[in-house]
Protein backbone atom coordinates (compact mmCIF):
# COMPACT_ATOMS: atom_id res chain seq x y z
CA UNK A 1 41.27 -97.32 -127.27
CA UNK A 2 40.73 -93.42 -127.99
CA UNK A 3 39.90 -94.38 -131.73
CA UNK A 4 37.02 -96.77 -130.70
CA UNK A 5 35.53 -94.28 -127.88
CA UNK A 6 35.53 -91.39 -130.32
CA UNK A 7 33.46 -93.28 -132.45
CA UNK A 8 31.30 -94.40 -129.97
CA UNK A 9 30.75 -90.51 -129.03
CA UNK A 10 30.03 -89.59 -132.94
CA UNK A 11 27.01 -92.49 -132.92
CA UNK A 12 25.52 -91.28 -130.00
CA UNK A 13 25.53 -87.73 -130.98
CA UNK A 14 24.20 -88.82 -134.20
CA UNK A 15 21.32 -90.98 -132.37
CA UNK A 16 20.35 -88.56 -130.44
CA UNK A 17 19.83 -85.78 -132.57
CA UNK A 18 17.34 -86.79 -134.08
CA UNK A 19 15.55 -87.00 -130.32
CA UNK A 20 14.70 -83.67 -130.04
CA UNK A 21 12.69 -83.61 -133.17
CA UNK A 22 10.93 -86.23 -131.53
CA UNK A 23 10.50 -85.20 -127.75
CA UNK A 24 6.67 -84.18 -126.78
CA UNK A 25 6.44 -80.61 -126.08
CA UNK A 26 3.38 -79.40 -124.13
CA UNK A 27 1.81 -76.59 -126.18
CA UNK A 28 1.94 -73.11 -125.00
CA UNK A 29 -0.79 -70.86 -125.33
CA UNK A 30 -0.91 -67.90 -127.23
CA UNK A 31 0.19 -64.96 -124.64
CA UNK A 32 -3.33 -63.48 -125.54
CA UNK A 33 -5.29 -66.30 -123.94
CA UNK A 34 -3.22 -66.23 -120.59
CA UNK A 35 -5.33 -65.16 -117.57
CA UNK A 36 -2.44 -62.77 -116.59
CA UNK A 37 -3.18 -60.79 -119.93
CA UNK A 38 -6.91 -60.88 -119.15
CA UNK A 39 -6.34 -59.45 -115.50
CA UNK A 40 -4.00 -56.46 -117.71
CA UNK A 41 -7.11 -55.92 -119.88
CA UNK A 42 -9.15 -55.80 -116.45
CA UNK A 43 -7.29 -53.47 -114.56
CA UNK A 44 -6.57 -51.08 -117.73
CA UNK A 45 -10.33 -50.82 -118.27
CA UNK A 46 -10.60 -49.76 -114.65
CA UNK A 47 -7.46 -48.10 -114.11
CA UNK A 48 -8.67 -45.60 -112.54
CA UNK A 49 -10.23 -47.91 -109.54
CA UNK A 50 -6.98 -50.06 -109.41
CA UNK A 51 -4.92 -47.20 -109.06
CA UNK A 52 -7.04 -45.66 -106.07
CA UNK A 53 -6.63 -48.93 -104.52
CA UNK A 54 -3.26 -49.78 -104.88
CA UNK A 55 -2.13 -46.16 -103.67
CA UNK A 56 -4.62 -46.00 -100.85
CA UNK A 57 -3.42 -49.85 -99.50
CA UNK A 58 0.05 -48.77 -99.89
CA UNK A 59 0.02 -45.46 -98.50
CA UNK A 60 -2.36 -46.65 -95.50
CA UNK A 61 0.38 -49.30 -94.23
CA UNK A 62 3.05 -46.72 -94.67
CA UNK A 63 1.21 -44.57 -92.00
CA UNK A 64 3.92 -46.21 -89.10
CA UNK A 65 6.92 -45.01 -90.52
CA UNK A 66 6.26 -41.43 -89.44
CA UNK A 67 6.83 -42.99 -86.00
CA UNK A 68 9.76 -44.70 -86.27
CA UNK A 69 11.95 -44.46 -83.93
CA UNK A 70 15.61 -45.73 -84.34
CA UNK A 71 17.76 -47.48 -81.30
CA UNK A 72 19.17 -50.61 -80.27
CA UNK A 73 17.22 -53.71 -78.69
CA UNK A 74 18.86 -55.47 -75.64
CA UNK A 75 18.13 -58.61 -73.69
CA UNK A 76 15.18 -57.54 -72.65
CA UNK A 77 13.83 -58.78 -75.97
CA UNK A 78 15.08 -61.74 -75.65
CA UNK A 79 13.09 -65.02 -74.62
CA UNK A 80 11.16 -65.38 -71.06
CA UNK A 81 12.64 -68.58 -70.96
CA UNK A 82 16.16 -67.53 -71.43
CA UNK A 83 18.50 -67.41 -68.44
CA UNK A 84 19.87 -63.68 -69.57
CA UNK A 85 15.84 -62.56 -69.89
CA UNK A 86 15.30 -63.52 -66.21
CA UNK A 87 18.52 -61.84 -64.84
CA UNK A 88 17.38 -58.87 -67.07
CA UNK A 89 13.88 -58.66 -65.65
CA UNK A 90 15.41 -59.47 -61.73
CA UNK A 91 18.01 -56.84 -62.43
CA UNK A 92 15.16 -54.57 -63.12
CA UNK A 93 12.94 -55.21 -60.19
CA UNK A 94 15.22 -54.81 -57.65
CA UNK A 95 17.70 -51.89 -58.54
CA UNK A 96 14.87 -50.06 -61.37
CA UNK A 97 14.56 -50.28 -65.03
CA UNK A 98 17.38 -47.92 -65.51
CA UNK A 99 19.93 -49.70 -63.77
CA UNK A 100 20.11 -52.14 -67.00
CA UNK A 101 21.45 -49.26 -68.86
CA UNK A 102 23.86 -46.90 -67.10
CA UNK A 103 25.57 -43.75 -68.20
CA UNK A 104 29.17 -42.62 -67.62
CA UNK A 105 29.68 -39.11 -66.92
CA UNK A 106 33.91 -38.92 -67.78
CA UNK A 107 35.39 -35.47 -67.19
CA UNK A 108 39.57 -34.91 -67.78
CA UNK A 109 41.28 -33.03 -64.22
CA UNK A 110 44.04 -31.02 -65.93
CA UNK A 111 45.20 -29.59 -62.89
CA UNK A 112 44.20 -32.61 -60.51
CA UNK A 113 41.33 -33.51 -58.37
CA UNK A 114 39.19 -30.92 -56.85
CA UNK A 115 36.67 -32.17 -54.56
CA UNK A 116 34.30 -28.94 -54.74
CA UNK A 117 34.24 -29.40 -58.38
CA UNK A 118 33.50 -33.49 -58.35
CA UNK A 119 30.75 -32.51 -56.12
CA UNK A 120 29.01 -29.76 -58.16
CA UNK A 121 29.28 -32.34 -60.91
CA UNK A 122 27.80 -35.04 -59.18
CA UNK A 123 24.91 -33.05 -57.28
CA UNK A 124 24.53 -31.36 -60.85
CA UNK A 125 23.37 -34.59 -62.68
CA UNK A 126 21.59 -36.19 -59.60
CA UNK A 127 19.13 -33.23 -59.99
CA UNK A 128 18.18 -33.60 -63.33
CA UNK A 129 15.00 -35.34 -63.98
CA UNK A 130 14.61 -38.45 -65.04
CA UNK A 131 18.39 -40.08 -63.45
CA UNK A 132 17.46 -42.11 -60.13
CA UNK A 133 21.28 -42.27 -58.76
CA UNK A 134 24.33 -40.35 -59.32
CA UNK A 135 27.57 -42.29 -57.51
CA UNK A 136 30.18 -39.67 -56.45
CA UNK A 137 32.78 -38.82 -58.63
CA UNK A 138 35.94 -41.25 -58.71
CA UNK A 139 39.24 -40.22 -59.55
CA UNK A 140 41.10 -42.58 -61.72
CA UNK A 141 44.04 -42.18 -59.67
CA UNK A 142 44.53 -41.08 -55.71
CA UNK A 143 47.86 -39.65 -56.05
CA UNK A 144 47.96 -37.88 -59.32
CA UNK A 145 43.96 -37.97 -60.53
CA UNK A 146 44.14 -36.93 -64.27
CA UNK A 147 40.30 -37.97 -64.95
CA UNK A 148 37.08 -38.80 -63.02
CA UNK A 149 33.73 -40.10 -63.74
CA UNK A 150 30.30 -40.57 -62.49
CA UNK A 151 27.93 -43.44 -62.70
CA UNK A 152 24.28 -42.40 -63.45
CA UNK A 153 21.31 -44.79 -62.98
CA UNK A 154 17.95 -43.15 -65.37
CA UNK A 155 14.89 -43.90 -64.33
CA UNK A 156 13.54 -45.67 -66.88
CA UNK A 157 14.64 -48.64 -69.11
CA UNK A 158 17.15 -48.28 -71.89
CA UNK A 159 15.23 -48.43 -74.59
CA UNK A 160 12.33 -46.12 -73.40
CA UNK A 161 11.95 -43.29 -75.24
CA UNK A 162 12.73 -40.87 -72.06
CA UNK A 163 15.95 -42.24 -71.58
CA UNK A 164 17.10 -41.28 -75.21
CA UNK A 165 15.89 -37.85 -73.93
CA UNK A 166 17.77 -37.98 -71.22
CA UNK A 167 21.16 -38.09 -72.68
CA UNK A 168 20.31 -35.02 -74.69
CA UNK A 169 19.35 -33.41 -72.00
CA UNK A 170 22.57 -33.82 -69.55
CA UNK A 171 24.71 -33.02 -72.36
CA UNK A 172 22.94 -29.87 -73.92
CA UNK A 173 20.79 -28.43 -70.51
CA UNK A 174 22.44 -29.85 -67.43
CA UNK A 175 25.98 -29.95 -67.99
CA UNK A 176 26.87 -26.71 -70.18
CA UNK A 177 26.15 -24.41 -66.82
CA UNK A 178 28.29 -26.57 -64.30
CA UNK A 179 31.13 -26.73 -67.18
CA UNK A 180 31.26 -23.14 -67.15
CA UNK A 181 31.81 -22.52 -63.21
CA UNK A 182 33.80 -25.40 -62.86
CA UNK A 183 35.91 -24.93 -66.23
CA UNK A 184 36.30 -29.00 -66.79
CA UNK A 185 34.36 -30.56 -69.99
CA UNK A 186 31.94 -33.03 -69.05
CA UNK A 187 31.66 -36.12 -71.55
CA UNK A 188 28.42 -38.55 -71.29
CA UNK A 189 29.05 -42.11 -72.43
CA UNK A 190 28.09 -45.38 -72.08
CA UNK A 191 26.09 -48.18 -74.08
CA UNK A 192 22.96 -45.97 -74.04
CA UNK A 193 24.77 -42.99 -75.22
CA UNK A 194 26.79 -44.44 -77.94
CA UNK A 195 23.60 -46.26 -79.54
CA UNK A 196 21.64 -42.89 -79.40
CA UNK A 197 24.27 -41.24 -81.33
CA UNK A 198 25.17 -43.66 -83.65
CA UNK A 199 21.44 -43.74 -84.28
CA UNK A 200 21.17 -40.21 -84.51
CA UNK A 201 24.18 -40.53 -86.76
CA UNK A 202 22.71 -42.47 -89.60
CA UNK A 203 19.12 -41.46 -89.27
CA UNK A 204 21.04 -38.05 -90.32
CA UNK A 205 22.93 -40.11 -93.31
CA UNK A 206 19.31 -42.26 -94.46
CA UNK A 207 17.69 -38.96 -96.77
CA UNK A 208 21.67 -38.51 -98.31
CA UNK A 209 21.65 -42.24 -98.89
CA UNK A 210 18.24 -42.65 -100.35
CA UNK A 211 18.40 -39.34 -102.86
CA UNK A 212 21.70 -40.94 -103.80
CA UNK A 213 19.89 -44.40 -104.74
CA UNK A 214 16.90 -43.03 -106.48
CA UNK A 215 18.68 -40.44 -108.52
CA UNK A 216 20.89 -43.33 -109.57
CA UNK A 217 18.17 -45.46 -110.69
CA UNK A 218 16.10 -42.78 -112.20
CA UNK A 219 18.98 -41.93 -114.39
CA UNK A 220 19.89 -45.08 -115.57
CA UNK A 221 16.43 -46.01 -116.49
CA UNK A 222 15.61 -43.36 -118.28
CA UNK A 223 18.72 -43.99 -120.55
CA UNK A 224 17.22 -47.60 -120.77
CA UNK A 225 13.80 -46.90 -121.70
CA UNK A 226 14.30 -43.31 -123.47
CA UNK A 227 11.58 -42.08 -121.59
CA UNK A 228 10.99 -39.67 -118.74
CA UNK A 229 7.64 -40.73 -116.76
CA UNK A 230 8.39 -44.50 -116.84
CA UNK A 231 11.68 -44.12 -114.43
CA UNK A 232 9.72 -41.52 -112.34
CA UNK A 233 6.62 -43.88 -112.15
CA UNK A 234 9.18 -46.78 -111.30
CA UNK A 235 10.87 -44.53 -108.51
CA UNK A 236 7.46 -43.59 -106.46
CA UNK A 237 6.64 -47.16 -106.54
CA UNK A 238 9.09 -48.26 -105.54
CA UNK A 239 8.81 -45.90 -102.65
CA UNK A 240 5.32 -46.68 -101.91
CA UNK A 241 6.20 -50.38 -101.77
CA UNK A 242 8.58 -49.96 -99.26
CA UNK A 243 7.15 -47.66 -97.27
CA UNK A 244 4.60 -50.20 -96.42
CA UNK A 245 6.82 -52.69 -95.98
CA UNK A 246 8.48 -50.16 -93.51
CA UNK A 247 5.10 -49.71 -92.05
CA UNK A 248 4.38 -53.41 -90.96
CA UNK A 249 8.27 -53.52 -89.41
CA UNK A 250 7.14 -50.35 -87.21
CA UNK A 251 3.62 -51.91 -86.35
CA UNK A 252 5.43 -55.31 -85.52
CA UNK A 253 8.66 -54.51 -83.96
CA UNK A 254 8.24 -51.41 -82.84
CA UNK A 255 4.71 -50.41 -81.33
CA UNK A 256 4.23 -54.53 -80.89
CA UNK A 257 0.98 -55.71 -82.69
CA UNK A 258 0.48 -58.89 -82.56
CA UNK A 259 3.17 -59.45 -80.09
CA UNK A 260 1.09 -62.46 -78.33
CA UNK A 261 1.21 -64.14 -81.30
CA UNK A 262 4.52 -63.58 -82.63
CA UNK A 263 6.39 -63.55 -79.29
CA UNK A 264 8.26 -60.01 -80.51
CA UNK A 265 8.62 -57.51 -77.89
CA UNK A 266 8.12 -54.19 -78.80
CA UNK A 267 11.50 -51.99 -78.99
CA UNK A 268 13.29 -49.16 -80.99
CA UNK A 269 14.01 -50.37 -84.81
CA UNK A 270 18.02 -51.23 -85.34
CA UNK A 271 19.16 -47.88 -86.80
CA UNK A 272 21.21 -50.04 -89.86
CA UNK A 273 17.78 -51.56 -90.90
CA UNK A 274 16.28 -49.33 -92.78
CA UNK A 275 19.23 -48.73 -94.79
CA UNK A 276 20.17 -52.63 -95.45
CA UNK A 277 16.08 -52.92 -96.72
CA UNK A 278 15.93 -50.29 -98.64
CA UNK A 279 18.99 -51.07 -100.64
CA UNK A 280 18.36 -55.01 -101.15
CA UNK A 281 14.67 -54.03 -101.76
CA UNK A 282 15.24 -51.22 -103.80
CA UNK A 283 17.77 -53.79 -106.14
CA UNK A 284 14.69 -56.37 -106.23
CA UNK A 285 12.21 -54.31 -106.93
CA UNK A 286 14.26 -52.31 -110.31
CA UNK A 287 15.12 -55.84 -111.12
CA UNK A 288 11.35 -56.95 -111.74
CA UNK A 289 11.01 -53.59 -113.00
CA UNK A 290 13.60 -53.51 -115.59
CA UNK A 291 12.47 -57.12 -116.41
CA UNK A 292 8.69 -55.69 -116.95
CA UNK A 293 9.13 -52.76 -118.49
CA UNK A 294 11.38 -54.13 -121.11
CA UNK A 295 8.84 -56.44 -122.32
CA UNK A 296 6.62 -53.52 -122.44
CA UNK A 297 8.27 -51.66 -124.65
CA UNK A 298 9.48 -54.43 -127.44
CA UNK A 299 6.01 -54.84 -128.16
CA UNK A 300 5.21 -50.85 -128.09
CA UNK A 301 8.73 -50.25 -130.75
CA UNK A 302 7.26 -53.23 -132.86
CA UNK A 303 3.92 -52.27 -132.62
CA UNK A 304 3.63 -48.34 -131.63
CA UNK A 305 0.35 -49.94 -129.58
CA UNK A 306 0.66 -48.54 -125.94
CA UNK A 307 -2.48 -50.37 -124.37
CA UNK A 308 -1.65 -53.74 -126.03
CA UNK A 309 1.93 -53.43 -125.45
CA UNK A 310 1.15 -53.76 -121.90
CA UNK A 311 -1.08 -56.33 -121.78
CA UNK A 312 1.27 -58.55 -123.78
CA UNK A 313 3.98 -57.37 -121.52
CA UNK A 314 2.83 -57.92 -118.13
CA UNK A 315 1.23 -61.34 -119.76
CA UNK A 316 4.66 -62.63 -120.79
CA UNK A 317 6.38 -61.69 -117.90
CA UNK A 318 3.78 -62.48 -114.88
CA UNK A 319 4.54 -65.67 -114.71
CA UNK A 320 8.23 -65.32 -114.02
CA UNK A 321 8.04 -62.41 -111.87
CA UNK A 322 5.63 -64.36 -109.70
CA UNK A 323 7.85 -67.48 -109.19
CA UNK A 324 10.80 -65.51 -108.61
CA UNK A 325 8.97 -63.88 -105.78
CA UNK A 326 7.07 -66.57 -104.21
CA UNK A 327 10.99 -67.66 -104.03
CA UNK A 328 12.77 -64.21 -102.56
CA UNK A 329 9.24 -64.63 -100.08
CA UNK A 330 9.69 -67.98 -98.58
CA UNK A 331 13.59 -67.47 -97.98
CA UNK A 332 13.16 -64.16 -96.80
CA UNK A 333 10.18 -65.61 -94.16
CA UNK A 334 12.05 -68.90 -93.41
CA UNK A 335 14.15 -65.91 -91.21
CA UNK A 336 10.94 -65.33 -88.58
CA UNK A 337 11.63 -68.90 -87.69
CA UNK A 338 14.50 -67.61 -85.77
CA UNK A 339 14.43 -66.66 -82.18
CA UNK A 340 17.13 -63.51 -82.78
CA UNK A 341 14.79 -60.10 -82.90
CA UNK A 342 17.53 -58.94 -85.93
CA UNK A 343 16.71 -61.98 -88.33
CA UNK A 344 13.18 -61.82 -87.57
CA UNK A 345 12.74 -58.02 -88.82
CA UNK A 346 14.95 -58.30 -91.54
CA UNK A 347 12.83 -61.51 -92.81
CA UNK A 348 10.31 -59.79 -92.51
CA UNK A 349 10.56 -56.37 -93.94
CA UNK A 350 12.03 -58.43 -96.91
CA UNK A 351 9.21 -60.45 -97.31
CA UNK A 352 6.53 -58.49 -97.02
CA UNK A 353 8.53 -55.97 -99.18
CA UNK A 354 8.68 -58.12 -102.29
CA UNK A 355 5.05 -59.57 -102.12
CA UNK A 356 3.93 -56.10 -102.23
CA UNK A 357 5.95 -55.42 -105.24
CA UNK A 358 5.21 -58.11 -106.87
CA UNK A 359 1.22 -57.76 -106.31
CA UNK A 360 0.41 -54.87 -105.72
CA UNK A 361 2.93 -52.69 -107.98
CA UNK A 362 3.78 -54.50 -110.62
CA UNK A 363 -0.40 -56.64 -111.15
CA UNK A 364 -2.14 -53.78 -110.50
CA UNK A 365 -0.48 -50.32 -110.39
CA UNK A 366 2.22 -50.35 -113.72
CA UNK A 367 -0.72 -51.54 -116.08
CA UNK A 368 -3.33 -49.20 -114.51
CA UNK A 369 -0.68 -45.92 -114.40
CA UNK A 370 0.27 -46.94 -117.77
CA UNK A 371 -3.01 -46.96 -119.51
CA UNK A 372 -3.39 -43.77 -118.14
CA UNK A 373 -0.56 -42.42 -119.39
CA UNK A 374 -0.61 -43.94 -122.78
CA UNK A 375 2.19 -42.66 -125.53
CA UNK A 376 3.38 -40.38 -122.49
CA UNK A 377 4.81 -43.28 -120.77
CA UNK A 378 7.76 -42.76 -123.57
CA UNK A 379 8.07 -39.15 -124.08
CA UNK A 380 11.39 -37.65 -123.34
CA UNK A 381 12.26 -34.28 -124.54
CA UNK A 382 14.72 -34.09 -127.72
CA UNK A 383 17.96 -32.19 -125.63
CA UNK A 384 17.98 -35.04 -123.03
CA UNK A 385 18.00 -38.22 -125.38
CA UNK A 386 20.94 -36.49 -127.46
CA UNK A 387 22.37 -36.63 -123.69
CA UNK A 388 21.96 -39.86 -122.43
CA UNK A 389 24.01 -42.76 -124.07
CA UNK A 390 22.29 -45.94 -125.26
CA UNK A 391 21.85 -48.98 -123.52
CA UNK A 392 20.47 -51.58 -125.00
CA UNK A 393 19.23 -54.65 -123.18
CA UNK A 394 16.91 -55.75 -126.08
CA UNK A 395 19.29 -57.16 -127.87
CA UNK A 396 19.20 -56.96 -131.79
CA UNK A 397 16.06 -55.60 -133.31
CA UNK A 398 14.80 -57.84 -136.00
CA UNK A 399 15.25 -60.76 -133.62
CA UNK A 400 13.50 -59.24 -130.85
CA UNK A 401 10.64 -58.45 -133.12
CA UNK A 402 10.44 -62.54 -134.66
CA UNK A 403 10.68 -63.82 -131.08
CA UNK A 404 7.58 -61.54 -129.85
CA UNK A 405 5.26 -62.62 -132.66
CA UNK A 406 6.29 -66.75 -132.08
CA UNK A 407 5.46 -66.36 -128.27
CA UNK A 408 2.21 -64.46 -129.25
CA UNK A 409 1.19 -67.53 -131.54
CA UNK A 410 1.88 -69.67 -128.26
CA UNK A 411 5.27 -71.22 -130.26
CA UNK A 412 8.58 -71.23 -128.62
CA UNK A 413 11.17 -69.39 -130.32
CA UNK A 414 13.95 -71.95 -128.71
CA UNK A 415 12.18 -74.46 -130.60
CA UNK A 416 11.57 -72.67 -133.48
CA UNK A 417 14.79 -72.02 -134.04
C-alpha cells in the first residue's frame, strides 16, 4: 500500500512542476511607471509646499492637546436610554450634581473621640467653597472610637473641572490649619479623590515614559540606517502624527464636537489613554517607517542617488503600506460601533492615528523632508558609527542589489528565481 501511494506522490510532483512554468502571471509594471512614484516626483519638486502643508495640518489638529485634561468618565456618559443614565441624572436633580460623587474626609482618634475636635473638622470643610453638605463626623465605634469620618457633598458634578479643584483645595488650604489646632491628620478619599490622584499620578509618569520611548527608537534607528537626521526626522513625525491624533480625541471626547452626531458626551480623557496610544501607535508608525526607509536606502547604497532613491522607495513600498493601513483603520474604527465611551476613544485615536501616518507622513512629508535634505539624510559623524553595532535588515548585499533592478524592470524576483 505505502509503495503504490509513494509513487503516486512522485507523479504528481513531477506533473505539476512543470505548472508553474505554465501559470499566467499578470505583468507588473516597472516601479518607475507606478503613480505612487509619480506623486514622489510631485511632492519632491514641491517639497517645500508639501512640507508647509503637512506640518501646518498636523500641527493645527494638535492644537487640543494643550487642553487636555485627564480623569475618569462615570455613568453619566452612559446612554439616555440606559436605566443607570436615568438614576444618574434623577440622582442629580434632586440631591445636586455633586451628590453623584462624594468625598470621605477619614481622620485616626489616637486618644478617642473628642466632640470639639469632630466639630471644628466638620464646620471646617462645610465652609470651604465649592462642598454643598458636610454630615457630622461619625465615630467608627461608640465605646472606644479609634477613627471618624465625614461625608462631603461638592457642588458640582464629578467630573467638572471644579470638583478636581476641590480636592486640592481641602487637602492643601482647608485642612492643614484645623490639623494643626486640633493635632489629628485629616485624610480625603473617595472615588473622586482616588481618580484625581491616580490621574495626577501618571500624567506625572507620561514625559518619563515618552523620553524613554523616543530615545529608544532614535537609537536603534540610527544603528539601522547609519545615519543621524533620518531617526530624528522619523521621531518628530512621529510626534506630529500623534499629536493630531491626540487632538481629534480632545475635540471629540473631551470638549464634545460633534457630540449630536456621535452620541459622546463630553468628559475628562481616561488618564491610561494616552499612554496605551502612544505606545501601540508609536510601534505602528516605526514599523511603516522602518519598512520605508529601508527601501530607501537599498536603492541610495546601490545607487548613491538620493532623489531617485526615494522615489523608487516610497514607489515600491506605497502600495503595501497603504493596505496594511486601510486594515489597522477599519479594525481600529469597527471599535466606535460600540456603545462603551473607552472602546470608542481608543478606536478612534487609533484610527485616525494611523491614517495620518500613513497619508500624511509617510505620502507627503518623508519624500518632501528628504529631498530637502538630500545626502544629509545619511550623514553620521565618524566617532558614533565606530559606536553603534550593525544591524542589518537588508539582508545580503549582492542579492539585495539583483532584486532592486528585477522589480525596477517590472519582473518579479520570486519568479525570476
Amino acid at each position: 500500500m505505502c509503495v503504490p501511494l509513494a509513487a503516486v506522490v512522485l507523479a504528481a510532483g513531477f506533473a505539476v512542476a512543470p505548472l508553474k512554468k505554465v501559470v499566467p502571471h499578470r505583468a507588473t509594471k516597472p516601479l518607475r511607471e507606478t503613480p505612487a512614484y509619480r506623486w514622489s516626483r510631485l511632492i519632491q519638486h514641491h517639497s517645500w509646499a508639501a512640507v508647509s502643508i503637512g506640518v501646518v495640518i498636523l500641527v493645527v489638529m494638535a492644537i487640543p492637546v494643550f487642553s487636555l485634561r485627564l480623569g475618569f468618565s462615570d455613568e453619566g456618559n452612559f446612554s439616555e436610554e440606559s436605566s443607570t443614565r436615568k438614576a444618574y441624572d434623577l440622582l442629580a436633580e434632586g440631591f445636586g450634581p455633586g451628590f453623584n460623587g462624594p468625598f470621605l474626609a477619614v481622620t485616626k482618634l489616637p486618644n478617642g473621640a473628642a466632640p470639639e475636635q469632630l466639630a471644628e473638622i466638620g464646620a471646617a470643610l462645610s465652609k470651604a467653597p465649592g462642598v454643598a453638605f458636610v454630615s457630622p463626623g461619625v465615630p467608627n465605634s461608640p465605646t472606644d472610637p479609634t477613627a471618624a469620618l465625614w461625608q462631603i457633598i461638592p457642588k458640582t458634578a464629578p467630573q467638572d473641572e471644579a470638583t478636581t479643584e476641590l480636592v486640592g483645595r481641602l487637602r492643601d488650604v482647608v485642612l492643614p490649619p484645623v490639623e494643626a489646632t486640633t493635632g489629628l491628620d485629616v485624610f480625603i478619599a473617595g472615588a473622586v479623590p482616588v481618580g484625581v490622584d491616580f490621574s495626577s499620578y501618571l500624567g506625572s509618569r507620561l514625559p518619563w515614559f515618552f523620553t524613554a520611548v523616543l530615545a529608544l527608537s532614535f537609537l536603534l534607528l540610527m544603528a539601522v540606517f547609519r545615519s543621524l537626521l533620518v531617526p530624528l526626522k522619523a521621531v518628530v513625525m512621529n510626534l506630529l502624527s500623534i499629536g493630531a491624533a491626540y487632538g481629534l480625541v480632545v475635540a471629540l471626547f473631551q470638549w464634545g464636537w460633534l457630540g449630536d452626531l456621535t452620541g459622546i458626551e463630553p468628559a475628562p480623557i481616561e488618564p491610561f489613554v494616552p499612554m496605551m496610544l502612544f505606545a501601540i501607535v508609536f510601534g505602528l508608525s516605526m514599523d511603516y517607517e522602518v519598512f520605508l526607509l529601508s527601501r530607501v536606502r537599498e536603492e541610495w547604497v546601490r545607487t548613491g542617488d538620493s532623489r531617485e532613491s526615494v522615489a523608487d522607495g516610497l514607489a515600491a513600498t506605497a502600495k503595501v503600506i497603504t493596505a496594511a493601513a486601510a486594515i489597522m483603520v477599519f479594525v481600529f474604527g469597527s471599535f466606535l460601533l460600540e456603545n462603551d465611551r473607552i472602546p470608542k476613544l481608543m478606536g478612534l485615536g487609533l484610527a485616525s492615528a494611523v491614517l495620518l501616518d500613513a497619508s500624511i507622513v509617510r505620502m507627503l512629508l518623508v519624500p518632501a523632508t528628504m529631498e530637502l535634505l538630500g545626502d544629509r539624510n545619511w550623514w553620521l559623524p565618524r566617532w558614533i558609527d565606530r559606536l553603534l553595532p550593525t544591524i542589518n535588515v537588508e539582508g545580503d548585499a549582492e542579492e539585495v542589489n539583483e532584486e532592486l533592478e528585477l522589480e525596477l524592470l517590472g519582473e518579479d524576483p520570486d519568479l525570476v528565481h
